[in-house]
N, C-alpha and C. Protein backbone atom coordinates (compact mmCIF):
# COMPACT_ATOMS: atom_id res chain seq x y z
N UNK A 1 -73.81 -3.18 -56.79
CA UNK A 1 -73.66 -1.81 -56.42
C UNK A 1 -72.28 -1.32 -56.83
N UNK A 2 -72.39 -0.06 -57.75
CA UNK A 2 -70.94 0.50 -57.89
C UNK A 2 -70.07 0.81 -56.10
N UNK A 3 -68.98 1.06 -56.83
CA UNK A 3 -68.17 1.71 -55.77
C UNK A 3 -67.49 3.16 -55.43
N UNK A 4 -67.65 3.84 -54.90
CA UNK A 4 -67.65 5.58 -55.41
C UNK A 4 -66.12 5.69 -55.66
N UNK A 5 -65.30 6.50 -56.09
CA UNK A 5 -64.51 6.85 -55.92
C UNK A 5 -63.88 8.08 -55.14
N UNK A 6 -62.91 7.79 -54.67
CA UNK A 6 -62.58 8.56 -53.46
C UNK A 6 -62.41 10.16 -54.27
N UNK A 7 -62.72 11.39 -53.42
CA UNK A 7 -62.09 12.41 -53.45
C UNK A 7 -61.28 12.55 -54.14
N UNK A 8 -59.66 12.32 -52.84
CA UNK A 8 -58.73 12.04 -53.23
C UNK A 8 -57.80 10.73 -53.76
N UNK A 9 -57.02 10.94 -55.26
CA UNK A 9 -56.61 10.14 -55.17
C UNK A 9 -54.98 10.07 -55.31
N UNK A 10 -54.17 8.94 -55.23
CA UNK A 10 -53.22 8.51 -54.85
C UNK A 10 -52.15 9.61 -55.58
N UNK A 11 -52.85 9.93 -56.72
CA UNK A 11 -51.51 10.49 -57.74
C UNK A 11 -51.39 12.32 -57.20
N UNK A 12 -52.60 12.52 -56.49
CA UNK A 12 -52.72 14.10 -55.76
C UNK A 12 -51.63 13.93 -54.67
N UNK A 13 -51.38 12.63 -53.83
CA UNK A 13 -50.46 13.20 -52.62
C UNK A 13 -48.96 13.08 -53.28
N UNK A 14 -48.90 12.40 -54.85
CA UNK A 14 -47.39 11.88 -54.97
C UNK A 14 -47.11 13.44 -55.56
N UNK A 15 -48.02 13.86 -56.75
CA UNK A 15 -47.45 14.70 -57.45
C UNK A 15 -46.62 16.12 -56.11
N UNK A 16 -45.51 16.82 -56.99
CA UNK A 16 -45.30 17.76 -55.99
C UNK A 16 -45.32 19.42 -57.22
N UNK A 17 -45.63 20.11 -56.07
CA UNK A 17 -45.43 21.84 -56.78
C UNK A 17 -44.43 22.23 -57.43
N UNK A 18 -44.48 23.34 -57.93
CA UNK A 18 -43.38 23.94 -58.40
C UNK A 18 -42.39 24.46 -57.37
N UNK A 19 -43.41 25.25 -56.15
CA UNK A 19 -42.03 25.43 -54.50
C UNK A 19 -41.78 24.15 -54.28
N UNK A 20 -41.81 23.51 -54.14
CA UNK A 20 -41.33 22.11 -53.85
C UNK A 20 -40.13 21.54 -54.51
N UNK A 21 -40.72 21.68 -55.71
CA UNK A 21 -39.66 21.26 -56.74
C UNK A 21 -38.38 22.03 -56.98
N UNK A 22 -38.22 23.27 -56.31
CA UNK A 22 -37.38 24.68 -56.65
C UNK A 22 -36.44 24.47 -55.19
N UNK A 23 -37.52 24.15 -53.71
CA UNK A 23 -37.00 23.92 -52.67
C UNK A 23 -35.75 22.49 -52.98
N UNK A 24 -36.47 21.76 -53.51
CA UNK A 24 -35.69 20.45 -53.63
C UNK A 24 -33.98 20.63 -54.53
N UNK A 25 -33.91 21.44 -55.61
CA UNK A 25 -32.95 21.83 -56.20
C UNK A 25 -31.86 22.53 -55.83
N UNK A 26 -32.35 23.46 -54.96
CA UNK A 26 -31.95 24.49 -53.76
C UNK A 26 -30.75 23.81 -53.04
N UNK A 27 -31.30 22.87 -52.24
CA UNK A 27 -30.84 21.52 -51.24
C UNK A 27 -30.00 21.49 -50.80
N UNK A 28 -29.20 20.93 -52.41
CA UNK A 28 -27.78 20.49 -52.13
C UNK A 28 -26.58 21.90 -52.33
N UNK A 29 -27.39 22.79 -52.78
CA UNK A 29 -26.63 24.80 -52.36
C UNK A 29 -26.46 24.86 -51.22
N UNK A 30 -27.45 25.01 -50.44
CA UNK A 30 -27.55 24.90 -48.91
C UNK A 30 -26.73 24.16 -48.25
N UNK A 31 -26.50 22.80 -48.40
CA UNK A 31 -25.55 21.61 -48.06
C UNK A 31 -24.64 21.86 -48.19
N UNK A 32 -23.54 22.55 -49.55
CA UNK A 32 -22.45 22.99 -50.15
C UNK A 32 -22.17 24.09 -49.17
N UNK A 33 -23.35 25.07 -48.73
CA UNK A 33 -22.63 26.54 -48.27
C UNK A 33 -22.68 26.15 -46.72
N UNK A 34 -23.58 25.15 -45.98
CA UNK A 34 -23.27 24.73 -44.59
C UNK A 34 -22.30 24.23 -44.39
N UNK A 35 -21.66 22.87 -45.01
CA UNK A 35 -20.39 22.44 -45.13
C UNK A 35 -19.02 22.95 -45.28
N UNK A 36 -18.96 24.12 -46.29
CA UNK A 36 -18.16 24.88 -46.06
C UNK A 36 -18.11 25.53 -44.85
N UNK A 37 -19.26 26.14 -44.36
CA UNK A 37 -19.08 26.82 -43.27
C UNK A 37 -18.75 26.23 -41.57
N UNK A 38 -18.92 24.75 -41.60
CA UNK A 38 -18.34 24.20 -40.77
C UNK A 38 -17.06 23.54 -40.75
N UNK A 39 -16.71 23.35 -42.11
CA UNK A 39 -15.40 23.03 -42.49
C UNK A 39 -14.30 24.40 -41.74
N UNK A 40 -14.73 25.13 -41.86
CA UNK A 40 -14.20 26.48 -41.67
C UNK A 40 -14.24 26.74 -40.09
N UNK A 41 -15.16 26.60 -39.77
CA UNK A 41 -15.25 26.62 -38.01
C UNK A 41 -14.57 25.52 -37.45
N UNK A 42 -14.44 24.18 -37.99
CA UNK A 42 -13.92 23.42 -36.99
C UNK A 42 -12.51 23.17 -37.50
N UNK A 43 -11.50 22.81 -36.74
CA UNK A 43 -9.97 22.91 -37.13
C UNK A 43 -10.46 21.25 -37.70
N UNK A 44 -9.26 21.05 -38.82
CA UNK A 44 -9.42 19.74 -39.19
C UNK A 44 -7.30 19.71 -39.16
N UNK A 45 -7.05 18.63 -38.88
CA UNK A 45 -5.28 18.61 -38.08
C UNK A 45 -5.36 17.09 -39.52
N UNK A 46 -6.44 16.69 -40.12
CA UNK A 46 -6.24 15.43 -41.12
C UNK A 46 -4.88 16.16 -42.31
N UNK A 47 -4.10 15.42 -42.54
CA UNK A 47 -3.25 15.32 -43.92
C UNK A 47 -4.19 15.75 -45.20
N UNK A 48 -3.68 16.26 -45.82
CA UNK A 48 -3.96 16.74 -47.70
C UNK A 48 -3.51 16.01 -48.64
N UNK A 49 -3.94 14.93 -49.33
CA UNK A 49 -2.94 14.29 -50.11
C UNK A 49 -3.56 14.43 -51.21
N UNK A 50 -2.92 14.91 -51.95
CA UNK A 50 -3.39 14.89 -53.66
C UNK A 50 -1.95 14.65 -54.69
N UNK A 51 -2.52 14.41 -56.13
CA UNK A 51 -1.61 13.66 -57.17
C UNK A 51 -1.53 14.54 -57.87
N UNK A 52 -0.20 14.92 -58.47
CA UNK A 52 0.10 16.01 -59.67
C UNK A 52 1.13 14.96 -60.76
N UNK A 53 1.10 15.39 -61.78
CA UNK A 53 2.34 14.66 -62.79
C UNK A 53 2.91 16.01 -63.63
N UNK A 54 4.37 15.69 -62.96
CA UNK A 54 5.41 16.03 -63.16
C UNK A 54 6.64 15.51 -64.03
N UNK A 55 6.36 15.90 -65.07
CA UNK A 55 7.47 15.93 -66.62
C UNK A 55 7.29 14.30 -66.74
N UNK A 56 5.47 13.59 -66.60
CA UNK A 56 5.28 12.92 -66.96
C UNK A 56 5.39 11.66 -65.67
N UNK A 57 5.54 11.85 -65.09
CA UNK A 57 6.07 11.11 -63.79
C UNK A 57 4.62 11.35 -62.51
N UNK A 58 4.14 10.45 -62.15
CA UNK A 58 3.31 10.91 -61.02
C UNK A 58 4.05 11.28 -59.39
N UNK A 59 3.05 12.17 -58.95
CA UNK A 59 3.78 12.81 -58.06
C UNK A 59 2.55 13.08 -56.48
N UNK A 60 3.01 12.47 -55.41
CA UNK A 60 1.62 12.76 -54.50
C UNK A 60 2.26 13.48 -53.81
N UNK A 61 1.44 14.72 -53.72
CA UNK A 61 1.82 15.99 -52.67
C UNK A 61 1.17 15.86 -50.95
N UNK A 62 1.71 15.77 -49.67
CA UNK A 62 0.64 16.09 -48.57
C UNK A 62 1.31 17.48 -47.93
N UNK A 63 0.34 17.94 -47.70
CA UNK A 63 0.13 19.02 -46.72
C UNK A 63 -0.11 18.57 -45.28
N UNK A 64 0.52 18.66 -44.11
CA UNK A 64 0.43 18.14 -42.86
C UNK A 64 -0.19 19.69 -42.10
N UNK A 65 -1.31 20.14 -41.86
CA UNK A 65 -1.51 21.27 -41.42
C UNK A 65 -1.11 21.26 -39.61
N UNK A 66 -1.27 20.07 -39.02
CA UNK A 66 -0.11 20.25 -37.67
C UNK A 66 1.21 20.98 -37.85
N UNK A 67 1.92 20.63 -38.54
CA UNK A 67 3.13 21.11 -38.48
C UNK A 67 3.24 22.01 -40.00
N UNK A 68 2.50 22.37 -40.84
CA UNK A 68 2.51 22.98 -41.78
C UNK A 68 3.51 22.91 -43.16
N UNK A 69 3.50 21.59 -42.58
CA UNK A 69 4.93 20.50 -44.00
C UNK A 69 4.02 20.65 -45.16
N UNK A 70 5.23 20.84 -45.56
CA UNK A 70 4.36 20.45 -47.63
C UNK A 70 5.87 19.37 -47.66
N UNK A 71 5.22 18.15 -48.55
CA UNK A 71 5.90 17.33 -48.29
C UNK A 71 5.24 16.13 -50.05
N UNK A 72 6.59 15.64 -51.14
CA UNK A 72 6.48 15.23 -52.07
C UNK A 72 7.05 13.78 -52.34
N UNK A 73 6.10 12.82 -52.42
CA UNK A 73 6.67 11.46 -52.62
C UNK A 73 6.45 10.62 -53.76
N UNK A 74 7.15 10.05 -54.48
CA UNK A 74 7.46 9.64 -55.12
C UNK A 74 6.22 8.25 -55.65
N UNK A 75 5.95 7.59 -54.73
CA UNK A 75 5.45 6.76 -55.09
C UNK A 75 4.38 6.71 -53.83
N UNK A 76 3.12 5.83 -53.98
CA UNK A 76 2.00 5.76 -53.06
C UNK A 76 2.36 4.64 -52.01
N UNK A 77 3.74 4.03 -51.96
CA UNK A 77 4.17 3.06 -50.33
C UNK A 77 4.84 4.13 -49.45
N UNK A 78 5.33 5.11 -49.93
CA UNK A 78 6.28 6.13 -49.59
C UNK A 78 4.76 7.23 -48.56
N UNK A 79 3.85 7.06 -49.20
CA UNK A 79 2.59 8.41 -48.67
C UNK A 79 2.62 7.33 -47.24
N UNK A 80 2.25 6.21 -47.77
CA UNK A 80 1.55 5.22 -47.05
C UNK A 80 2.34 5.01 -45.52
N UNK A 81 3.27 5.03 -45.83
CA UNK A 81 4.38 4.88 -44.65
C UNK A 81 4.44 5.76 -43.55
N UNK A 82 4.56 6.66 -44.52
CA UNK A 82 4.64 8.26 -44.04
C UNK A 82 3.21 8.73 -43.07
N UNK A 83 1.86 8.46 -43.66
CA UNK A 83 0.83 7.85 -42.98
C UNK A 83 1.11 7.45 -41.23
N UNK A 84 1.69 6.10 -41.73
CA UNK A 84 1.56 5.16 -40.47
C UNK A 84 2.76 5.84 -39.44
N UNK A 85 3.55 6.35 -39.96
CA UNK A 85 4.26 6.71 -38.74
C UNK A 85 4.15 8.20 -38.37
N UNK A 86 3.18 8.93 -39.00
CA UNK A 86 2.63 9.99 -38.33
C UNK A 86 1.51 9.92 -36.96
N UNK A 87 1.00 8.54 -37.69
CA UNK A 87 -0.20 8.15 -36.94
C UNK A 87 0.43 7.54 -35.42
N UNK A 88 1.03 6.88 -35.69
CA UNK A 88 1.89 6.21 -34.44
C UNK A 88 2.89 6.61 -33.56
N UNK A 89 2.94 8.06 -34.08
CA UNK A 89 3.93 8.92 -33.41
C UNK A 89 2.93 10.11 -32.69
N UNK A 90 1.84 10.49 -33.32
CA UNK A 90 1.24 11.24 -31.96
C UNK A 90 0.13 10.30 -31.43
């Protein structure tokens, strides 16, 4: 005796639509513009540290938004330090 084949098959529930496919792309917009928008609502008191090079020389900048320091060090033991005794001081 044959065996019928089903209705449905396996490749109908994987495949997806075109809204689907448009929703899915969407996503990470949505993610980008929520994130910002809670970035924005909640205070963040974390350090800014980023790297610039200067007349060839690297250079790490932090921003301390507690106390609103802009603040330039020389080398990455110097951030690092600077780090630990922020941390250990409040």
């Amino acid at each position: 005796m044959k065996s019928s084949t089903s209705f449905w098959n396996s490749s109908q529930f994987v495949s997806s639509s075109p809204y689907t496919q448009k929703q899915t792309a969407r996503t990470p917009q949505w993610k980008n513009i929520l994130s910002r928008l809670v970035q924005s609502l909640v205070p963040n008191d974390e350090p800014r540290i980023s790297q610039v090079t200067r007349n060839g020389k690297l250079i790490w900048k932090v921003y301390n938004p507690q106390t609103q320091q802009r603040l330039s060090f020389t080398s990455e033991a110097e951030v690092r330090s600077w780090l630990e005794t922020r941390y250990y001081e409040n």
